[in-house]
PDB file of N, CA and C in Angstrom:
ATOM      1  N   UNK A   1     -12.608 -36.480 -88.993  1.00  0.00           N
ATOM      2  CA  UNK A   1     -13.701 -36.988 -88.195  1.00  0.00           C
ATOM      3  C   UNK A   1     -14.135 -35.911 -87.193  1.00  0.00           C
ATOM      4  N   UNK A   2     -15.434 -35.384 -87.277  1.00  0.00           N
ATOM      5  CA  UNK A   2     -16.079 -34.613 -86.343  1.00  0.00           C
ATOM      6  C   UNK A   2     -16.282 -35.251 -85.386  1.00  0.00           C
ATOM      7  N   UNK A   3     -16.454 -34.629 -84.093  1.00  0.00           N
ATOM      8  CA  UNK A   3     -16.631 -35.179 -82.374  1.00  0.00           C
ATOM      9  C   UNK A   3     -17.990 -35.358 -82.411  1.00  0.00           C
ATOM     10  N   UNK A   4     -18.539 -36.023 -82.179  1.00  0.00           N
ATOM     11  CA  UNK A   4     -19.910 -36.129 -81.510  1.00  0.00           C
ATOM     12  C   UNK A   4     -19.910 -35.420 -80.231  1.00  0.00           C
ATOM     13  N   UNK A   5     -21.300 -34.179 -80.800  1.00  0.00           N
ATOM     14  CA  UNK A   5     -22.307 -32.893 -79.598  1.00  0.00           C
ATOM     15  C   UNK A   5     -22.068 -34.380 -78.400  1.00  0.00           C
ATOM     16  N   UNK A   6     -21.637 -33.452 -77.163  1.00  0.00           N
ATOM     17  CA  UNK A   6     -21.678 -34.179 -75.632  1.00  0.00           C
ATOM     18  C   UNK A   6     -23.503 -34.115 -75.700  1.00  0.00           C
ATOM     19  N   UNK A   7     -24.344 -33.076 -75.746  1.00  0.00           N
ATOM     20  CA  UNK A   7     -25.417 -32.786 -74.940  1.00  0.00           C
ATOM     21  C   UNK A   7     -26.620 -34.540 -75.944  1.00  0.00           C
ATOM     22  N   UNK A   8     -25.565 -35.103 -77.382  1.00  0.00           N
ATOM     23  CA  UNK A   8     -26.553 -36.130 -77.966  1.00  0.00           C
ATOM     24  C   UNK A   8     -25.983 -37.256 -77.083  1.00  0.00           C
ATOM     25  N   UNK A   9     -24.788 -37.350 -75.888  1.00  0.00           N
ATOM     26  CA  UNK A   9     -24.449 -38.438 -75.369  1.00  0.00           C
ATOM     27  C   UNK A   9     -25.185 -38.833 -74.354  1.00  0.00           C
ATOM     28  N   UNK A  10     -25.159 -40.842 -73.963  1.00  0.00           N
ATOM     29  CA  UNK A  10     -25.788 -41.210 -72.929  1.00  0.00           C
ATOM     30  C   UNK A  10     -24.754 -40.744 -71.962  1.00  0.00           C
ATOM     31  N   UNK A  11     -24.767 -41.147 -71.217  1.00  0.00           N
ATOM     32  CA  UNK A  11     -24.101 -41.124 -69.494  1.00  0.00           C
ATOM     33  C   UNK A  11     -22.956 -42.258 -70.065  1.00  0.00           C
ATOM     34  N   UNK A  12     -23.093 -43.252 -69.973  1.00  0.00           N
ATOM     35  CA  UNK A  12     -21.714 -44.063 -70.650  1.00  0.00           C
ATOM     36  C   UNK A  12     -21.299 -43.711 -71.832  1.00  0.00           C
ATOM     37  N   UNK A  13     -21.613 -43.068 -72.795  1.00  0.00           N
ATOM     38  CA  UNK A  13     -20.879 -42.860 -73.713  1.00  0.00           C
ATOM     39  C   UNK A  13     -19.857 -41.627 -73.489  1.00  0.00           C
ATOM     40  N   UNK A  14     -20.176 -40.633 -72.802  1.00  0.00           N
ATOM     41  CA  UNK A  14     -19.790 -39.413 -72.178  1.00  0.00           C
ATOM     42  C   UNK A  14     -18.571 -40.289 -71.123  1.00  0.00           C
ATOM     43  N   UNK A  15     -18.637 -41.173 -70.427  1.00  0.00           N
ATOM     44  CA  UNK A  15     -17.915 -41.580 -69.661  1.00  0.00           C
ATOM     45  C   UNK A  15     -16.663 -42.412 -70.236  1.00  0.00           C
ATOM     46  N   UNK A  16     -17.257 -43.083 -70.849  1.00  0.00           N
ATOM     47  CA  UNK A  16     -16.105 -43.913 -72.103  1.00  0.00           C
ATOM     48  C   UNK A  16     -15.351 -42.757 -72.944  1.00  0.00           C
ATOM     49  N   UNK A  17     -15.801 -41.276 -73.638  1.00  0.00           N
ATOM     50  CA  UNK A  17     -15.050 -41.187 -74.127  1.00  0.00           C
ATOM     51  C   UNK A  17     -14.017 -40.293 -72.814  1.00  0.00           C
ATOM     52  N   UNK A  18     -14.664 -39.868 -71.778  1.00  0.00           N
ATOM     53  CA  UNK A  18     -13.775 -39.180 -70.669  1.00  0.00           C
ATOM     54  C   UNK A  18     -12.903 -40.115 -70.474  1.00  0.00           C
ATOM     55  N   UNK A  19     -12.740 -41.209 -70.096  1.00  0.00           N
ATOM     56  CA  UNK A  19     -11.880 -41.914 -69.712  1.00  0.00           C
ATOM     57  C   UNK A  19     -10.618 -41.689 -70.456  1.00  0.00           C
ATOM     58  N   UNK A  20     -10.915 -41.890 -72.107  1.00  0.00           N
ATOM     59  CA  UNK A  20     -10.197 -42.152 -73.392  1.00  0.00           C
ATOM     60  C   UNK A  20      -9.394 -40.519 -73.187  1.00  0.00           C
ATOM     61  N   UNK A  21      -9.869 -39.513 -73.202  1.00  0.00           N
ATOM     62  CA  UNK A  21      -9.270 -38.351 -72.849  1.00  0.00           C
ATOM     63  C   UNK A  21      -8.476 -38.534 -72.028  1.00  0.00           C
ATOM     64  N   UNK A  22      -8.712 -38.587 -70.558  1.00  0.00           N
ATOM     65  CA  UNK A  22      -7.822 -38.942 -69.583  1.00  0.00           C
ATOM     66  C   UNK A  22      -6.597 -39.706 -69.692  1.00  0.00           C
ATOM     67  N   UNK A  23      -6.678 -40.787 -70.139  1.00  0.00           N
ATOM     68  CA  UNK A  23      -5.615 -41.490 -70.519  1.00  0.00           C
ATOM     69  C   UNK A  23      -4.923 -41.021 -71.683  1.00  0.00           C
ATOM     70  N   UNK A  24      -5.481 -40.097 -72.383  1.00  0.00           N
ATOM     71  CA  UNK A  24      -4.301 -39.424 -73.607  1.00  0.00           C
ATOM     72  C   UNK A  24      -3.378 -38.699 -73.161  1.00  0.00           C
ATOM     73  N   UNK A  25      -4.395 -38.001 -72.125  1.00  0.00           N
ATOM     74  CA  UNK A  25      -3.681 -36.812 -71.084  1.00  0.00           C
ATOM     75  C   UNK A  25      -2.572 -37.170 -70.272  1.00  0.00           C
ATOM     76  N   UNK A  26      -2.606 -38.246 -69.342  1.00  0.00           N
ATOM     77  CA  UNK A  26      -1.909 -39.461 -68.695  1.00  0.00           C
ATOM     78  C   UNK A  26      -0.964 -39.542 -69.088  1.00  0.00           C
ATOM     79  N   UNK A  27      -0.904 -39.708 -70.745  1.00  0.00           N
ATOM     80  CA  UNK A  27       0.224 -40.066 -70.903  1.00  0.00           C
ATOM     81  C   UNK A  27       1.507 -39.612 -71.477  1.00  0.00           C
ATOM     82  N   UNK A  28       0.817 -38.292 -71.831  1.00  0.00           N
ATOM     83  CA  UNK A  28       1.506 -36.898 -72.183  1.00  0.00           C
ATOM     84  C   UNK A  28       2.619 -37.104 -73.229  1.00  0.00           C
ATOM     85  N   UNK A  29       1.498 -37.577 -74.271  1.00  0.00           N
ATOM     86  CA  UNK A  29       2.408 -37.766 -75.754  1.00  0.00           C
ATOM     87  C   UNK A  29       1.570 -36.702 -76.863  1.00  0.00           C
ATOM     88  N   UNK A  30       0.517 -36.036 -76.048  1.00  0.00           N
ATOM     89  CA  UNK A  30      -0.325 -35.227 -77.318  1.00  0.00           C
ATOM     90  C   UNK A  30       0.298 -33.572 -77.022  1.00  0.00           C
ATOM     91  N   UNK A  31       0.660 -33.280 -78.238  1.00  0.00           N
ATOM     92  CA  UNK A  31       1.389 -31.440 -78.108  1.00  0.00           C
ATOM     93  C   UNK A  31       0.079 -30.681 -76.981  1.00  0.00           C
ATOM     94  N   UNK A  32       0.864 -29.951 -76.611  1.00  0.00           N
ATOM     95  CA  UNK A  32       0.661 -28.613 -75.989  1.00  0.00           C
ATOM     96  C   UNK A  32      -0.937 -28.122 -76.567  1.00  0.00           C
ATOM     97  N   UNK A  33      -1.282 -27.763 -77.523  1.00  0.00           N
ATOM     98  CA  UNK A  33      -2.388 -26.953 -78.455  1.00  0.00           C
ATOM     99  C   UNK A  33      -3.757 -28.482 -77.700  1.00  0.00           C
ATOM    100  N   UNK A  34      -3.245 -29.348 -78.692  1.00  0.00           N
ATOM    101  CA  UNK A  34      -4.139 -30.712 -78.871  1.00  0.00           C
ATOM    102  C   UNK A  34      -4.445 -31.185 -77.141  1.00  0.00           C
ATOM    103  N   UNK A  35      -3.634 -31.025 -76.336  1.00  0.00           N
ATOM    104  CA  UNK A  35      -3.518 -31.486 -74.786  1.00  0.00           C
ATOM    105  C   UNK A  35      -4.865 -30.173 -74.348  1.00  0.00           C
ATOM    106  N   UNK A  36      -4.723 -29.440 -74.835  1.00  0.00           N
ATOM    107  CA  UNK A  36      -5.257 -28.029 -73.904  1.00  0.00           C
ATOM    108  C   UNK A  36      -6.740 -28.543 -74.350  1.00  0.00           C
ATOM    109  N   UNK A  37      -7.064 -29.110 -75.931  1.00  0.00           N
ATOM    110  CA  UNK A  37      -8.241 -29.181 -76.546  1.00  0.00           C
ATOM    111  C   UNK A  37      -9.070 -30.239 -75.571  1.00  0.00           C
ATOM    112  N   UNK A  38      -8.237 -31.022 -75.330  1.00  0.00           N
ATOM    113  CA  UNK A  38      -8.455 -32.603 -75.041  1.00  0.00           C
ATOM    114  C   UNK A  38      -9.373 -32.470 -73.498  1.00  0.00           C
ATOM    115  N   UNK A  39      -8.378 -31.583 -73.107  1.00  0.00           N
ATOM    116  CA  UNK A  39      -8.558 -30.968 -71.286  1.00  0.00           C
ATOM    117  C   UNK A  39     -10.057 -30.145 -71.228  1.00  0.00           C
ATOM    118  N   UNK A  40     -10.198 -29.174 -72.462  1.00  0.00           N
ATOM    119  CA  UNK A  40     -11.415 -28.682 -72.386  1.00  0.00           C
ATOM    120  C   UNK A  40     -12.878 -29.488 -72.606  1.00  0.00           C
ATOM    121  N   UNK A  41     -12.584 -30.555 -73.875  1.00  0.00           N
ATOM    122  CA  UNK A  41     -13.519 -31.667 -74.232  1.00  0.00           C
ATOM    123  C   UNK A  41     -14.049 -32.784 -72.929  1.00  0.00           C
ATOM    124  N   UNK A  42     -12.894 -32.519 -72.079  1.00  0.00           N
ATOM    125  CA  UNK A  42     -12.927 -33.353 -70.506  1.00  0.00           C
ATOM    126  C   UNK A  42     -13.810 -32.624 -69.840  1.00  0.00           C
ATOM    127  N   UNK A  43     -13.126 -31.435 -69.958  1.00  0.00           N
ATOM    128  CA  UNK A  43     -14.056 -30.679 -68.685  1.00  0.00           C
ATOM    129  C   UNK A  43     -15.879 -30.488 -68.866  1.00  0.00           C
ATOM    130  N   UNK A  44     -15.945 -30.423 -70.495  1.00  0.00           N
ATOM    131  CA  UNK A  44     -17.230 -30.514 -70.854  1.00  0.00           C
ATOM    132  C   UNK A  44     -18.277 -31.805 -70.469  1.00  0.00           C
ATOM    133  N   UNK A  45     -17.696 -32.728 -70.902  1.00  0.00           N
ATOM    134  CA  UNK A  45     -17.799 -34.323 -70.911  1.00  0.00           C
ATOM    135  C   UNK A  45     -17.936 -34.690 -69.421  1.00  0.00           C
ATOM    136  N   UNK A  46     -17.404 -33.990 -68.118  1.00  0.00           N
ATOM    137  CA  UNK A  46     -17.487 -34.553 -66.587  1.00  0.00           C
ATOM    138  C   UNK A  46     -18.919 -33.695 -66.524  1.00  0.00           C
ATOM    139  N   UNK A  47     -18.912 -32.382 -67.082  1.00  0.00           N
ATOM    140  CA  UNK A  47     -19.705 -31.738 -66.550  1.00  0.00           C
ATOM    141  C   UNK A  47     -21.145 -32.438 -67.132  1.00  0.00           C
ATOM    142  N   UNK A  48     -21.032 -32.744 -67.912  1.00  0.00           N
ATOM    143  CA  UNK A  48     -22.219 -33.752 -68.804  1.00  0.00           C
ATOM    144  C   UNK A  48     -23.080 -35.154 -68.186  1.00  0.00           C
ATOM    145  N   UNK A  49     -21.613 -35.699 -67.282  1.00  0.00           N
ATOM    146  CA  UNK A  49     -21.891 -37.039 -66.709  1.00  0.00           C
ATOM    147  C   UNK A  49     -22.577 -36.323 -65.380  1.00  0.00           C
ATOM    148  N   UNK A  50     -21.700 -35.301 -64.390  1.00  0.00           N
ATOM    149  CA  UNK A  50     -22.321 -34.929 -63.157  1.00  0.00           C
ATOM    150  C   UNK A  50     -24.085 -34.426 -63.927  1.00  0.00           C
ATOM    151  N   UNK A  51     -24.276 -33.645 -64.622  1.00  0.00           N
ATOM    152  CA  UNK A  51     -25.555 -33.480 -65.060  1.00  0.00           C
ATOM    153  C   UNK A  51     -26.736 -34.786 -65.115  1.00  0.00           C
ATOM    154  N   UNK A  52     -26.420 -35.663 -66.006  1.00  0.00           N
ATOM    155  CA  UNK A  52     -26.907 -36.815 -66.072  1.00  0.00           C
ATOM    156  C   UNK A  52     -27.497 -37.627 -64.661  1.00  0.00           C
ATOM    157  N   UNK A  53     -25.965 -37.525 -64.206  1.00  0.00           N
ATOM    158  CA  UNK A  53     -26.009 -38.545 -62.641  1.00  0.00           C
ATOM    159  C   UNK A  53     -27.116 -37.391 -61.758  1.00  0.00           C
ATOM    160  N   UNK A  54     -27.439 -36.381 -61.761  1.00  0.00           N
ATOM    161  CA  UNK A  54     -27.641 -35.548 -60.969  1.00  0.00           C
ATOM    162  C   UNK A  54     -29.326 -35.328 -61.144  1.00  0.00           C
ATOM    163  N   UNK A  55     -29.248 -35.832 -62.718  1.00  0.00           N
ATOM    164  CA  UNK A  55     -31.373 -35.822 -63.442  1.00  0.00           C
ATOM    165  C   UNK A  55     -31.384 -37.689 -62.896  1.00  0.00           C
ATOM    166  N   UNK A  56     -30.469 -38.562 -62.629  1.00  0.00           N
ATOM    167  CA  UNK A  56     -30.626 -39.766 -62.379  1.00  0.00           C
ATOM    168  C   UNK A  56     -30.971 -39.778 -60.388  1.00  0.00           C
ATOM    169  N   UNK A  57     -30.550 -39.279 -59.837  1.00  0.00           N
ATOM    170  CA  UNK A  57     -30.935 -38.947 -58.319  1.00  0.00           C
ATOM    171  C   UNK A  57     -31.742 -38.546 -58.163  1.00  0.00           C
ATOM    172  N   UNK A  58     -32.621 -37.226 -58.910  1.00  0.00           N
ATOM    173  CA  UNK A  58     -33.759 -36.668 -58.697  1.00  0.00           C
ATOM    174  C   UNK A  58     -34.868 -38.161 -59.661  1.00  0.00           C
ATOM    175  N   UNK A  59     -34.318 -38.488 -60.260  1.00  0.00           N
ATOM    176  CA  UNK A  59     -36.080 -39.134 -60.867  1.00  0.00           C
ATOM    177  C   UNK A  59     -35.940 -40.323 -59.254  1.00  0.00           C
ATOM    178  N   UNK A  60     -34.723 -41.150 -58.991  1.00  0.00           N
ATOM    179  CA  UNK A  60     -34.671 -42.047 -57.376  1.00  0.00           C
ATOM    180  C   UNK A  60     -35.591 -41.339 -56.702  1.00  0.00           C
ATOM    181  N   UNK A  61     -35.325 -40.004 -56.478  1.00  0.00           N
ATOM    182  CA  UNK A  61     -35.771 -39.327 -55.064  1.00  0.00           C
ATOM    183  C   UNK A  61     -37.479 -39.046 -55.385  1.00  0.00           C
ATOM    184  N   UNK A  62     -37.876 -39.031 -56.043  1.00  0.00           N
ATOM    185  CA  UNK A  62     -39.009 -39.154 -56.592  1.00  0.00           C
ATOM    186  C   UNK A  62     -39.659 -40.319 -56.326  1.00  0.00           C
ATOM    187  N   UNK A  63     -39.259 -41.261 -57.044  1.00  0.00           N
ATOM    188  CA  UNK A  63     -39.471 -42.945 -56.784  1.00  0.00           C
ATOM    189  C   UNK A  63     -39.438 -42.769 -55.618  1.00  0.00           C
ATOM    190  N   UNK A  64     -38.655 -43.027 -54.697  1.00  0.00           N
ATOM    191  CA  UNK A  64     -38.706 -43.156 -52.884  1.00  0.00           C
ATOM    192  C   UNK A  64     -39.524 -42.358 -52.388  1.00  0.00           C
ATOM    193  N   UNK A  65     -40.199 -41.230 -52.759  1.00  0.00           N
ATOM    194  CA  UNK A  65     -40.979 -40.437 -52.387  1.00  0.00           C
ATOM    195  C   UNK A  65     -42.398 -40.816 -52.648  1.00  0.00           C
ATOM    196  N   UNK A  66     -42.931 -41.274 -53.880  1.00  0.00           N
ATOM    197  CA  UNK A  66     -44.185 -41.951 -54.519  1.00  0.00           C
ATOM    198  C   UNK A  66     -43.985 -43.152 -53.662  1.00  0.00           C
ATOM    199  N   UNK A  67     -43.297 -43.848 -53.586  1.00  0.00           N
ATOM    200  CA  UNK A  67     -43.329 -45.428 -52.584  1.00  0.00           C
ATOM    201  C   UNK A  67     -44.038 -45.128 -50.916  1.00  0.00           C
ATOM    202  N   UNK A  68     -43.571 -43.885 -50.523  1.00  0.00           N
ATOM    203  CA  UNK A  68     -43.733 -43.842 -49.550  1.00  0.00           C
ATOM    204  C   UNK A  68     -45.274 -42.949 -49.439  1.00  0.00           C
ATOM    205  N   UNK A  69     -45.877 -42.592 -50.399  1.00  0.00           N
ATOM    206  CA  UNK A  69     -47.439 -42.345 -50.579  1.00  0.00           C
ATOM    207  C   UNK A  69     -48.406 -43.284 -50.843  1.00  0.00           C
ATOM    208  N   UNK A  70     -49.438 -43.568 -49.968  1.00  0.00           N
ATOM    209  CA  UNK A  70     -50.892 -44.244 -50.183  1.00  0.00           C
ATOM    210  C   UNK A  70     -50.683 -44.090 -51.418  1.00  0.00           C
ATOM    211  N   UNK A  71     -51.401 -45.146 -52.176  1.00  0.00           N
ATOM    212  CA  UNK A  71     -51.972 -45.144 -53.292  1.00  0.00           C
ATOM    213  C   UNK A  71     -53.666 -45.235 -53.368  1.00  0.00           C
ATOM    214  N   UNK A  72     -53.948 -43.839 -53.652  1.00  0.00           N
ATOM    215  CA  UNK A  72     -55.545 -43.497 -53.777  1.00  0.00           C
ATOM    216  C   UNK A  72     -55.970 -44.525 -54.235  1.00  0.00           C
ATOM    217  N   UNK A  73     -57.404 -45.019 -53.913  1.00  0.00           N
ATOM    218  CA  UNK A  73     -58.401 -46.165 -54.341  1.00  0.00           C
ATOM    219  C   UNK A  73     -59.794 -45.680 -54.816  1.00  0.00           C
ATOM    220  N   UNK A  74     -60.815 -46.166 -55.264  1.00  0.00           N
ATOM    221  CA  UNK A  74     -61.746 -45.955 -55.380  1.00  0.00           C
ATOM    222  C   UNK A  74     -62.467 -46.222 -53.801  1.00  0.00           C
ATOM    223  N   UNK A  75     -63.794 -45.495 -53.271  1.00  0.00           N
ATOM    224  CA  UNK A  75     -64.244 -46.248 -52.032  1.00  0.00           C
ATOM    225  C   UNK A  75     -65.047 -47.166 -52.548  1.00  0.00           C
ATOM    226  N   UNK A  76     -65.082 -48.422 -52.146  1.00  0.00           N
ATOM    227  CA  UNK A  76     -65.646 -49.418 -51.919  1.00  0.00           C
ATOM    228  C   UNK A  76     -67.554 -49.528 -52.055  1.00  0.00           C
ATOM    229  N   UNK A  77     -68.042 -49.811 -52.771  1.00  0.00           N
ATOM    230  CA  UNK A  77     -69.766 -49.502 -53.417  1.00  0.00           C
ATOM    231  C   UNK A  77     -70.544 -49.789 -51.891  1.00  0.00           C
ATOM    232  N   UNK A  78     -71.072 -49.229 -51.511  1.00  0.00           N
ATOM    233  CA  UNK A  78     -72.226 -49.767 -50.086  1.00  0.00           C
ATOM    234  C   UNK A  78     -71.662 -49.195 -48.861  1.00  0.00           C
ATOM    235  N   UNK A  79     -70.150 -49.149 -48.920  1.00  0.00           N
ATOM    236  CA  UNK A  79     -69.468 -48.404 -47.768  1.00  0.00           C
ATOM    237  C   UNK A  79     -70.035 -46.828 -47.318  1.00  0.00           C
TER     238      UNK A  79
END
């Protein structure tokens, strides 16, 4: 079974399988070679979620930013 590319994951799927890593790691029944693999697939996979969470703050900060702008109108006919 091939891994599924991190960069085709959502934000929870990236997180679900980090977790699943973590806890393999945790529990320190996977050899030496397979542990080191597991650790790198982690480190990829956090860096994936901070990415995500990080394009998810900027589109907020955006939103709060447009909220806090007039919304242009047409002027009013006779005015």
């Amino acid at each position: 079974m091939t891994e599924r590319p991190i960069a085709e994951m959502s934000f929870e799927e990236a997180m679900a399988e980090l977790e699943t890593v973590v806890g393999k790691l945790e529990r320190g029944d996977v050899a030496l070679e397979a542990s080191i693999k597991l650790y790198e697939r982690g480190a990829l996979l956090k860096a994936h979620c901070a990415e995500k969470l990080k394009d998810a703050e900027a589109k907020v900060e955006l939103i709060r930013a447009q909220e806090g702008r007039a919304v242009a109108t047409a002027p009013a006919e006779g005015l």
